[in-house]
C-alpha atoms as a PDB file:
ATOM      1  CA  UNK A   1      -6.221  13.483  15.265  1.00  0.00           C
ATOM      2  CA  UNK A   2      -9.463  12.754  13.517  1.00  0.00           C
ATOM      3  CA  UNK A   3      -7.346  10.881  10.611  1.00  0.00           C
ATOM      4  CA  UNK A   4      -5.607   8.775  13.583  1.00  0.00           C
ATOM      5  CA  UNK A   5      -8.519   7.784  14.834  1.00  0.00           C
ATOM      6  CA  UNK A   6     -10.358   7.169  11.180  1.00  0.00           C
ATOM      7  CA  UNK A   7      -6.851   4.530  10.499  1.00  0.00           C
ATOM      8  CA  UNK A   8      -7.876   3.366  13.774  1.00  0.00           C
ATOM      9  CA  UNK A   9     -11.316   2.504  12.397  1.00  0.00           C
ATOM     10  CA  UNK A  10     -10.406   1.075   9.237  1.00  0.00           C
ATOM     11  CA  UNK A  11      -7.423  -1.356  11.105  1.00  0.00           C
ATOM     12  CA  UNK A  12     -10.038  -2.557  13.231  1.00  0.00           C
ATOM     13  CA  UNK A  13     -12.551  -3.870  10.688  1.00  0.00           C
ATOM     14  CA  UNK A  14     -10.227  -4.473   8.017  1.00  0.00           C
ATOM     15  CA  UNK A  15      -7.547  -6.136   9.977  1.00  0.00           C
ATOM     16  CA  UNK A  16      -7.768  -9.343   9.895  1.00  0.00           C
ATOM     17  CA  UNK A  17      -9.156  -9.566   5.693  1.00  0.00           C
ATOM     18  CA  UNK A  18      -5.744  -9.703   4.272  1.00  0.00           C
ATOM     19  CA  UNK A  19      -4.222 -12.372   6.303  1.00  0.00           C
ATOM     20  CA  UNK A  20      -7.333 -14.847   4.720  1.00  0.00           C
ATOM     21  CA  UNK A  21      -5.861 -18.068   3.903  1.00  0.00           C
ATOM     22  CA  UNK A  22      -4.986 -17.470   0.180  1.00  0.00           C
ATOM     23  CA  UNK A  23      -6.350 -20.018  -3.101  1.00  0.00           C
ATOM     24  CA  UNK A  24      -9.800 -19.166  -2.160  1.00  0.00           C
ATOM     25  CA  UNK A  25     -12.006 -16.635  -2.220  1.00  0.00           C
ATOM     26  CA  UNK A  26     -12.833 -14.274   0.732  1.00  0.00           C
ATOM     27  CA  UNK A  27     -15.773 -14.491   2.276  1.00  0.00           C
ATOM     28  CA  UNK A  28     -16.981 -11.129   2.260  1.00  0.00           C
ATOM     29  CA  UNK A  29     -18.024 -11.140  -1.041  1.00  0.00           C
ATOM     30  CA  UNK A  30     -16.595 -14.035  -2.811  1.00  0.00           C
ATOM     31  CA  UNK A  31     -13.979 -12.132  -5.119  1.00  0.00           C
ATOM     32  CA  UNK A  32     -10.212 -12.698  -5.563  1.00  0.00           C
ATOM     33  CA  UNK A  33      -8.389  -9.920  -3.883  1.00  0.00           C
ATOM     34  CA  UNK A  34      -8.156  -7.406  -7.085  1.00  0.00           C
ATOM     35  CA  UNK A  35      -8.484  -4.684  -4.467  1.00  0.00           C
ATOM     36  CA  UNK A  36      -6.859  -3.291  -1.101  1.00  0.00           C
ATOM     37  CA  UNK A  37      -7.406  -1.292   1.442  1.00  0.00           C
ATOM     38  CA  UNK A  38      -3.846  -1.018   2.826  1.00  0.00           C
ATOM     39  CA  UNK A  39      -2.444   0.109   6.324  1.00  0.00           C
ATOM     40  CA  UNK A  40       0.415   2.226   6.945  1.00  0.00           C
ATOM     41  CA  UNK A  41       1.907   2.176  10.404  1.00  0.00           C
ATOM     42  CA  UNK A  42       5.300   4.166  11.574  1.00  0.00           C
ATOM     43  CA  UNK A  43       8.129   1.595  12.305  1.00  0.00           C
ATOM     44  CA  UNK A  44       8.342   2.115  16.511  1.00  0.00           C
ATOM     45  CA  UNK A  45       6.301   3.138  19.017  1.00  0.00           C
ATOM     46  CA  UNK A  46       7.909   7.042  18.929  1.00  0.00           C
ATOM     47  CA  UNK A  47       6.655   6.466  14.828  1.00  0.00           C
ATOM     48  CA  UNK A  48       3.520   8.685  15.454  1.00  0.00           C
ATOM     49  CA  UNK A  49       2.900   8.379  11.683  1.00  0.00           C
ATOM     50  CA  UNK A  50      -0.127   6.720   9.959  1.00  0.00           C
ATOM     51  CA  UNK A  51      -1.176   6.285   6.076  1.00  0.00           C
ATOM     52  CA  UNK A  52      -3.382   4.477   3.997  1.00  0.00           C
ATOM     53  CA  UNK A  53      -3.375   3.067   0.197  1.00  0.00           C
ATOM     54  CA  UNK A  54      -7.011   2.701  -1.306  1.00  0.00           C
ATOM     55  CA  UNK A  55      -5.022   0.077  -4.067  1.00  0.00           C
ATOM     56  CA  UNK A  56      -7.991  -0.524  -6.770  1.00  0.00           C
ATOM     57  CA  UNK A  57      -7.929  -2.116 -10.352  1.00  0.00           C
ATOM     58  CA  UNK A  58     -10.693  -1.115 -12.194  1.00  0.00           C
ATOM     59  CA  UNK A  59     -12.690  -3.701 -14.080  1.00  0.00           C
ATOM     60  CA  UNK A  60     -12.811  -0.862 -17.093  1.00  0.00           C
ATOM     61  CA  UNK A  61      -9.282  -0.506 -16.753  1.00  0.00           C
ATOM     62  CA  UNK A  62      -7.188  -3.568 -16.894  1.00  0.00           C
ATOM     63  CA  UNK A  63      -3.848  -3.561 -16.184  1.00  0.00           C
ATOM     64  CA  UNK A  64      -4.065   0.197 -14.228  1.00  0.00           C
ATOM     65  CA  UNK A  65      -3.580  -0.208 -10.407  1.00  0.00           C
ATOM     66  CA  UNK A  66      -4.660   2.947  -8.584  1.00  0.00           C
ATOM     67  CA  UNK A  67      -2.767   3.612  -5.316  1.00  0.00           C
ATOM     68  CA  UNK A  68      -4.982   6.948  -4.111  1.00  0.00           C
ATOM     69  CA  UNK A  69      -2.343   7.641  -1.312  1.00  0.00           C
ATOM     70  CA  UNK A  70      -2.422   9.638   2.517  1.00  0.00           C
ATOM     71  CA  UNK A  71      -0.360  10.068   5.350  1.00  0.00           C
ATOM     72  CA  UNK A  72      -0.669  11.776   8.259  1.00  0.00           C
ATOM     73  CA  UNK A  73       1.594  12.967  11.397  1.00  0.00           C
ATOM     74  CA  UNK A  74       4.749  12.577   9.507  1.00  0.00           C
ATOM     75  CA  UNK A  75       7.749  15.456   9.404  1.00  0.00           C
ATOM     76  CA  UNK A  76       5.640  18.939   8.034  1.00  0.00           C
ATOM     77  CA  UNK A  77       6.576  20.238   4.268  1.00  0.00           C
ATOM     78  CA  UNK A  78       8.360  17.403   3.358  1.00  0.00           C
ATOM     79  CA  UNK A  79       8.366  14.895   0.579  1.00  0.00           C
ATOM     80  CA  UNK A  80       8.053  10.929   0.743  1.00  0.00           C
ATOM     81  CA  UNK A  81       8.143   8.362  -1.464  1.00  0.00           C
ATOM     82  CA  UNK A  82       5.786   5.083  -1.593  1.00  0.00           C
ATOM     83  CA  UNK A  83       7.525   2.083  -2.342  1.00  0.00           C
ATOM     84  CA  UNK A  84       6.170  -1.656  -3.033  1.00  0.00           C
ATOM     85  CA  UNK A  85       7.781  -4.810  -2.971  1.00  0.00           C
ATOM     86  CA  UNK A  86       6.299  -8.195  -4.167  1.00  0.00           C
ATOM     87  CA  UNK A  87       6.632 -12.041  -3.630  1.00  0.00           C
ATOM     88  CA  UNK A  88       4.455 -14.826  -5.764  1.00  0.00           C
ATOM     89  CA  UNK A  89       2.251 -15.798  -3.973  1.00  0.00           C
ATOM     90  CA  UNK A  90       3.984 -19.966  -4.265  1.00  0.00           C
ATOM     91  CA  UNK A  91       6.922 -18.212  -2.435  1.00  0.00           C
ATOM     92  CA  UNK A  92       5.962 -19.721   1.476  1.00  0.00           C
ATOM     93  CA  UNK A  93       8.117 -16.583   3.185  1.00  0.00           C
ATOM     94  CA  UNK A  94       5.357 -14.153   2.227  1.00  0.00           C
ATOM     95  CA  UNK A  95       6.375 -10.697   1.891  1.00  0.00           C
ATOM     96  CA  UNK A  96      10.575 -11.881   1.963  1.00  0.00           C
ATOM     97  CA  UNK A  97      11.669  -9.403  -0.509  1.00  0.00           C
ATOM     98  CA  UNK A  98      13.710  -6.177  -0.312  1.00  0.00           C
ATOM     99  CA  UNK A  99      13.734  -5.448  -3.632  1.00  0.00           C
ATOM    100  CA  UNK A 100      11.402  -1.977  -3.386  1.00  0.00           C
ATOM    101  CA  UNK A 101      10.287   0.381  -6.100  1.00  0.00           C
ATOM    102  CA  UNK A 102       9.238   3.597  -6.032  1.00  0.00           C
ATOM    103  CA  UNK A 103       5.555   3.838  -7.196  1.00  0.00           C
ATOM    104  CA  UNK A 104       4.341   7.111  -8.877  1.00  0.00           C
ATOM    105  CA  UNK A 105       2.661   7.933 -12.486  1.00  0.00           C
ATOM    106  CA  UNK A 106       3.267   5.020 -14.349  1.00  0.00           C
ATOM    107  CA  UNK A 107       7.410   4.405 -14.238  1.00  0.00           C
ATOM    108  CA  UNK A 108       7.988   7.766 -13.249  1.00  0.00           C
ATOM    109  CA  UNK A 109       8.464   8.187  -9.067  1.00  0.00           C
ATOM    110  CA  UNK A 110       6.507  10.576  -7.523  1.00  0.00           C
ATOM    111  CA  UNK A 111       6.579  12.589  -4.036  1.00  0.00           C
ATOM    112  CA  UNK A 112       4.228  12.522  -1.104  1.00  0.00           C
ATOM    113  CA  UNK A 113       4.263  16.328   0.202  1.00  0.00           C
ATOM    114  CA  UNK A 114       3.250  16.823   3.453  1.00  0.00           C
ATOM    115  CA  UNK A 115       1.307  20.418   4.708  1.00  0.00           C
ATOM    116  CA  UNK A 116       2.536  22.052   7.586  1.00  0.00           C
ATOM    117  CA  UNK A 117       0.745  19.821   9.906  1.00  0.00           C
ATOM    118  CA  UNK A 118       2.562  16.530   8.259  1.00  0.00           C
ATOM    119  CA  UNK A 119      -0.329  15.302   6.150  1.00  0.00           C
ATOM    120  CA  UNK A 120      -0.143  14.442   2.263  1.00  0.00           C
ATOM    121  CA  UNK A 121      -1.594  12.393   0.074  1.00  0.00           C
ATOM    122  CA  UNK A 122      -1.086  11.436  -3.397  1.00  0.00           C
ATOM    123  CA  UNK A 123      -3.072   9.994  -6.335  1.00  0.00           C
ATOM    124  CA  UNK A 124      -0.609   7.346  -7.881  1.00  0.00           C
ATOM    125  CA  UNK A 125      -1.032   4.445 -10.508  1.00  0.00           C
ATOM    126  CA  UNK A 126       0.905   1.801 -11.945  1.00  0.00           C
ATOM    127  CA  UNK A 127       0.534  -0.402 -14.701  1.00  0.00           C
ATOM    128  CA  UNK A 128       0.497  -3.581 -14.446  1.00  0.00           C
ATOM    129  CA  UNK A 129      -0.742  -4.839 -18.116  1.00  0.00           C
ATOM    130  CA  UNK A 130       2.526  -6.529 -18.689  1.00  0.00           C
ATOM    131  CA  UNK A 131       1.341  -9.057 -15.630  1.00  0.00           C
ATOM    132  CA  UNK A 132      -1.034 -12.089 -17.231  1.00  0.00           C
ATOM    133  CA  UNK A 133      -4.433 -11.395 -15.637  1.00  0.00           C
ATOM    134  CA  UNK A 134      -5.173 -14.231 -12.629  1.00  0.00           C
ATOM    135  CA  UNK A 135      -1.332 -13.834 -11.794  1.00  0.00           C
ATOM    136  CA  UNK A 136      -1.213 -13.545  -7.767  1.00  0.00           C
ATOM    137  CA  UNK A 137       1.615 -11.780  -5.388  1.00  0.00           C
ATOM    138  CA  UNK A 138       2.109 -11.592  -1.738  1.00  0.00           C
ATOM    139  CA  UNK A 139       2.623  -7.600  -1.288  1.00  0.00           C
ATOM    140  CA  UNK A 140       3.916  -4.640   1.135  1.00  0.00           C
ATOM    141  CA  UNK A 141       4.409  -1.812   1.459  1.00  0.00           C
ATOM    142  CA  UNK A 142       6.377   1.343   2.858  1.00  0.00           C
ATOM    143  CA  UNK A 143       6.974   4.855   2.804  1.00  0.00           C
ATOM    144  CA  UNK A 144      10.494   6.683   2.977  1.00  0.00           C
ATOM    145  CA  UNK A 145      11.670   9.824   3.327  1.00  0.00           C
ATOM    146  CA  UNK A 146      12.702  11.393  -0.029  1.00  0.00           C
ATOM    147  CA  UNK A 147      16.352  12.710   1.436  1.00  0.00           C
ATOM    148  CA  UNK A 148      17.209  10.591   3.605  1.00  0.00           C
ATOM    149  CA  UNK A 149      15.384   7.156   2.284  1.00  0.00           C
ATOM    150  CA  UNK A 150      15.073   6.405   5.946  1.00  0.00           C
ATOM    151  CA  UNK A 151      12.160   3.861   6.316  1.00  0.00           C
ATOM    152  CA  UNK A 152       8.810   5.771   8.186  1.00  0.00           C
ATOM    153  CA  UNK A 153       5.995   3.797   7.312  1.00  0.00           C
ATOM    154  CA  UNK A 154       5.680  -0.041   6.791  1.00  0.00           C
ATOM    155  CA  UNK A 155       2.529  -2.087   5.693  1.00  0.00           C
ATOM    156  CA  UNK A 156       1.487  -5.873   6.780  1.00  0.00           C
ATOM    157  CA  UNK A 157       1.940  -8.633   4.157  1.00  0.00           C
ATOM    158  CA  UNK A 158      -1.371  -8.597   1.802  1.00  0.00           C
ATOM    159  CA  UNK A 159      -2.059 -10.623  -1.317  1.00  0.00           C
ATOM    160  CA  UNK A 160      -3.754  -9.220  -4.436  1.00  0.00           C
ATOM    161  CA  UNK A 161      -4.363 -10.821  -8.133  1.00  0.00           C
ATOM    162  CA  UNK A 162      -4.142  -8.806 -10.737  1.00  0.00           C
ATOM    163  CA  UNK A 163      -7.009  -8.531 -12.541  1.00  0.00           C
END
């Protein structure tokens, strides 16, 4: 309950900070989005799920995105799977595309496992080095479950630059 309500929190303050109008700055503290604080909602209303994605790049570490990963209230002892799909940020439809992949340790995919009260979280990276630095995507998210690959989290349409 207490991680509910801390989601709760964080929506509320950070909700409206990613839909900014991009090809500026924001105004909180006048930095290209090189970091997100990401929201991760269940797909209905009978979804009781919740997660969040604390997505940093580290100014010491160019190239490494951090994805420190946790979800709560989904099925208990089970694995999921955080997946990411990406747009540039010229494409107008935003977050259009369906073509996910898994995120993990690098290029290899890694589990979510839940306790026996449904919550998990995960310390994943990927690197992004390969990307030229100032090089900006619209992004989303979701999470699915490992078996079935049956959609049970979904993010909002953010934009990021890699840094």
């Amino acid at each position: 309950m207490v991680f509910g309500l801390g989601i709760g929190l964080v929506c509320l303050v950070f909700g409206c900070v990613h839909n900014l109008p991009f090809g500026g700055t924001t105004p909180v503290n006048q930095q290209p989005l090189y970091d997100l604080d990401v929201i991760l909602l269940g797909i209905s209303t009978h979804s009781p799920g919740t997660g969040f994605i604390k997505f940093r790049q580290n100014p010491d570490s160019p190239g490494i995105v951090t994805l420190d990963t946790k979800v709560g209230n989904l099925s208990p002892n089970h694995a999921f799977i955080l997946e990411r799909a990406v747009n540039p940020i010229a494409d107008t439809t935003g977050c259009s595309s369906t073509a996910w992949l898994k995120l993990g340790a690098g290029l290899v995919a890694m589990s979510i496992h839940t306790d026996g009260n449904g919550f998990g979280e995960a310390k994943l990276w990927r690197n992004v080095s390969s990307v030229p630095p100032g090089t900006a995507f619209h992004i989303h998210f979701q999470v699915i479950d490992s078996v079935s690959s049956a959609v049970v989290l979904t993010s909002d349409c953010y934009n990021y630059v890699v840094r």
